[in-house]
Protein backbone atom coordinates (compact mmCIF):
# COMPACT_ATOMS: atom_id res chain seq x y z
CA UNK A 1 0.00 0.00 0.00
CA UNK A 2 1.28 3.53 -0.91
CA UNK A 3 0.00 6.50 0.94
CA UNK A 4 0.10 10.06 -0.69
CA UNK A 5 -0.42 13.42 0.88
CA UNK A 6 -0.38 16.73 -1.00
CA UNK A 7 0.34 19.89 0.41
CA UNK A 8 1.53 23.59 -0.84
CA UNK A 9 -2.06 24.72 -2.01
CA UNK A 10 -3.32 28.02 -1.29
CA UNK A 11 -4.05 31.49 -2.98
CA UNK A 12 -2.28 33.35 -5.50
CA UNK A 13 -2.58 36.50 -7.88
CA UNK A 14 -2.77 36.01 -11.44
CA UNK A 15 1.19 35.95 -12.35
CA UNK A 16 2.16 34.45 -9.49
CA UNK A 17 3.91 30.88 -8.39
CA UNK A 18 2.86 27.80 -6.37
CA UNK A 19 4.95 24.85 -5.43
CA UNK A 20 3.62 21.62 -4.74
CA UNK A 21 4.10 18.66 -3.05
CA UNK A 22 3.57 14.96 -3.15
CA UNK A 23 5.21 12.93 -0.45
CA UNK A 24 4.76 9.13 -0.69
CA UNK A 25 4.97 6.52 1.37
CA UNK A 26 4.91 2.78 2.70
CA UNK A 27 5.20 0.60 -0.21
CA UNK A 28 7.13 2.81 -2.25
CA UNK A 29 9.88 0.95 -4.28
CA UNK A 30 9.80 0.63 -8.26
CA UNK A 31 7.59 3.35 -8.78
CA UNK A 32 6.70 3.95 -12.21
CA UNK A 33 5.49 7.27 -12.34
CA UNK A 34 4.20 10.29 -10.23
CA UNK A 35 1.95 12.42 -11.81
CA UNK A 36 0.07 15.90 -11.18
CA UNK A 37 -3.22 16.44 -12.22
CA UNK A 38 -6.30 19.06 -11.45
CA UNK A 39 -10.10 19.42 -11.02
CA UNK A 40 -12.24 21.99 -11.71
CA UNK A 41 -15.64 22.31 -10.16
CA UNK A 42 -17.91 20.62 -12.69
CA UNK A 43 -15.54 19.40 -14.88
CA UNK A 44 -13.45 16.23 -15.68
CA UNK A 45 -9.86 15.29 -13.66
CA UNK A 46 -7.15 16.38 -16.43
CA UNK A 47 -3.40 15.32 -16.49
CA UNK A 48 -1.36 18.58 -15.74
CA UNK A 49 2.37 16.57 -15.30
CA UNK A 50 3.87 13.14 -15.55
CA UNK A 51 7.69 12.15 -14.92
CA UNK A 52 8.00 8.12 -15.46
CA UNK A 53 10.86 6.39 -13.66
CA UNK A 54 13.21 7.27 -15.96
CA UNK A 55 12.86 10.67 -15.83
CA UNK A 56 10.68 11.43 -19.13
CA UNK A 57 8.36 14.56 -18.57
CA UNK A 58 5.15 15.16 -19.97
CA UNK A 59 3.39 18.16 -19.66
CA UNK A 60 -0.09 19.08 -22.01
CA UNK A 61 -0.02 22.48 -23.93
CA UNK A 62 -2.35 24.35 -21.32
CA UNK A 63 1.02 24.42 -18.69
CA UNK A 64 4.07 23.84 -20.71
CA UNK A 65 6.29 26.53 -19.99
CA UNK A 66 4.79 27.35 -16.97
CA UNK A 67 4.75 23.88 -15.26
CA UNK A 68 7.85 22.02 -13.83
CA UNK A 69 7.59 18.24 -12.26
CA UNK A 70 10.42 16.90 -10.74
CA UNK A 71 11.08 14.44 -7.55
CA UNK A 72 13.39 13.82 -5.18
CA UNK A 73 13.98 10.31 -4.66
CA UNK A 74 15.88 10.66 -1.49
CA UNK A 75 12.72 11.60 0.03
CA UNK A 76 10.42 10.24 -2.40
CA UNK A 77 8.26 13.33 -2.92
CA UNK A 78 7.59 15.05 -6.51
CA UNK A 79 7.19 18.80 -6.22
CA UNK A 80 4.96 20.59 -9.07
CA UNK A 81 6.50 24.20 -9.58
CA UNK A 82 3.54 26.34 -11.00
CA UNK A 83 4.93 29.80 -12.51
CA UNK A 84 2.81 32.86 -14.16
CA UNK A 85 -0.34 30.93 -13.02
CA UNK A 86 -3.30 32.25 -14.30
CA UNK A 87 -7.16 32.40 -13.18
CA UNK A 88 -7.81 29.36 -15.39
CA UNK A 89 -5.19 27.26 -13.34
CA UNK A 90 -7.93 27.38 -10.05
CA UNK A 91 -8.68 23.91 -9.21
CA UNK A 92 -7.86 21.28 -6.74
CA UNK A 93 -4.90 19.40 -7.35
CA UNK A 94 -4.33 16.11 -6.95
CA UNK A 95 -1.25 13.63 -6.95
CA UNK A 96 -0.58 9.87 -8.20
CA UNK A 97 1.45 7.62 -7.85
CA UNK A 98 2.01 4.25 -9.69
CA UNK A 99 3.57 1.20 -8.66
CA UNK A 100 3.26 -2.13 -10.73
CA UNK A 101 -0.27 -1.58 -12.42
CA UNK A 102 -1.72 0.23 -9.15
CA UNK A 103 -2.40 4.22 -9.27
CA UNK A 104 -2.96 5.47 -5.73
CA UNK A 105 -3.98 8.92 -5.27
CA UNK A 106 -4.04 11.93 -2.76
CA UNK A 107 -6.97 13.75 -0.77
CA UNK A 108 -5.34 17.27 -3.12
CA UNK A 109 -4.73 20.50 -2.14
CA UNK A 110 -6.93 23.71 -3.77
CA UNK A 111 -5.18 26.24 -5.88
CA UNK A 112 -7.01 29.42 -6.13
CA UNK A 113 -6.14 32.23 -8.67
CA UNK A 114 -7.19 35.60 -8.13
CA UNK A 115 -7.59 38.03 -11.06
């Protein structure tokens, strides 16, 4: 079992930056990815990040540019920088992690962007 926890929501102005973080733990080894992705009220979960165990990013056009995954493995969290965020990018957040053919998710932490 794999337990994730989110954390480094909160609010912002449009233009601003948000880091956060996914911290994993218990069954942890050969993950195979971490991935960010957010939730808007009323509409569907969408994929805002991936990094896959060998270090291949993924990002969709909405955040490229703006968007950084990475992970430290020492500590096995993955950190979601978040830079000129705009109204748009208000949602809640949330943070997966897959191990064998098992995705185990977070509780996520809101982002709010203020105009």
């Amino acid at each position: 079992q794999v337990q994730v926890v989110e954390s480094g929501g909160g609010l912002v102005q449009a233009g601003g930056s948000l880091r956060l973080s996914c911290a994993a733990s218990g069954s942890i080894f050969s993950l195979n990815a971490m991935r960010w992705y957010r939730q808007a009220p009323g509409k569907r979960r969408d994929l805002v990040a991936s990094m896959v165990s060998g270090g291949t990013t993924y990002y969709p056009d909405s955040v490229k540019g703006r968007f950084t995954i990475s992970r430290d493995a020492t500590k096995d969290t993955a950190y979601l920088q978040m830079n000129n965020l705009k109204p748009e990018d208000t949602a809640v957040y949330y943070c997966s992690v897959v191990r064998g053919v098992t995705t185990y998710w977070g509780q996520g932490t809101q982002v709010t962007v203020s105009s």
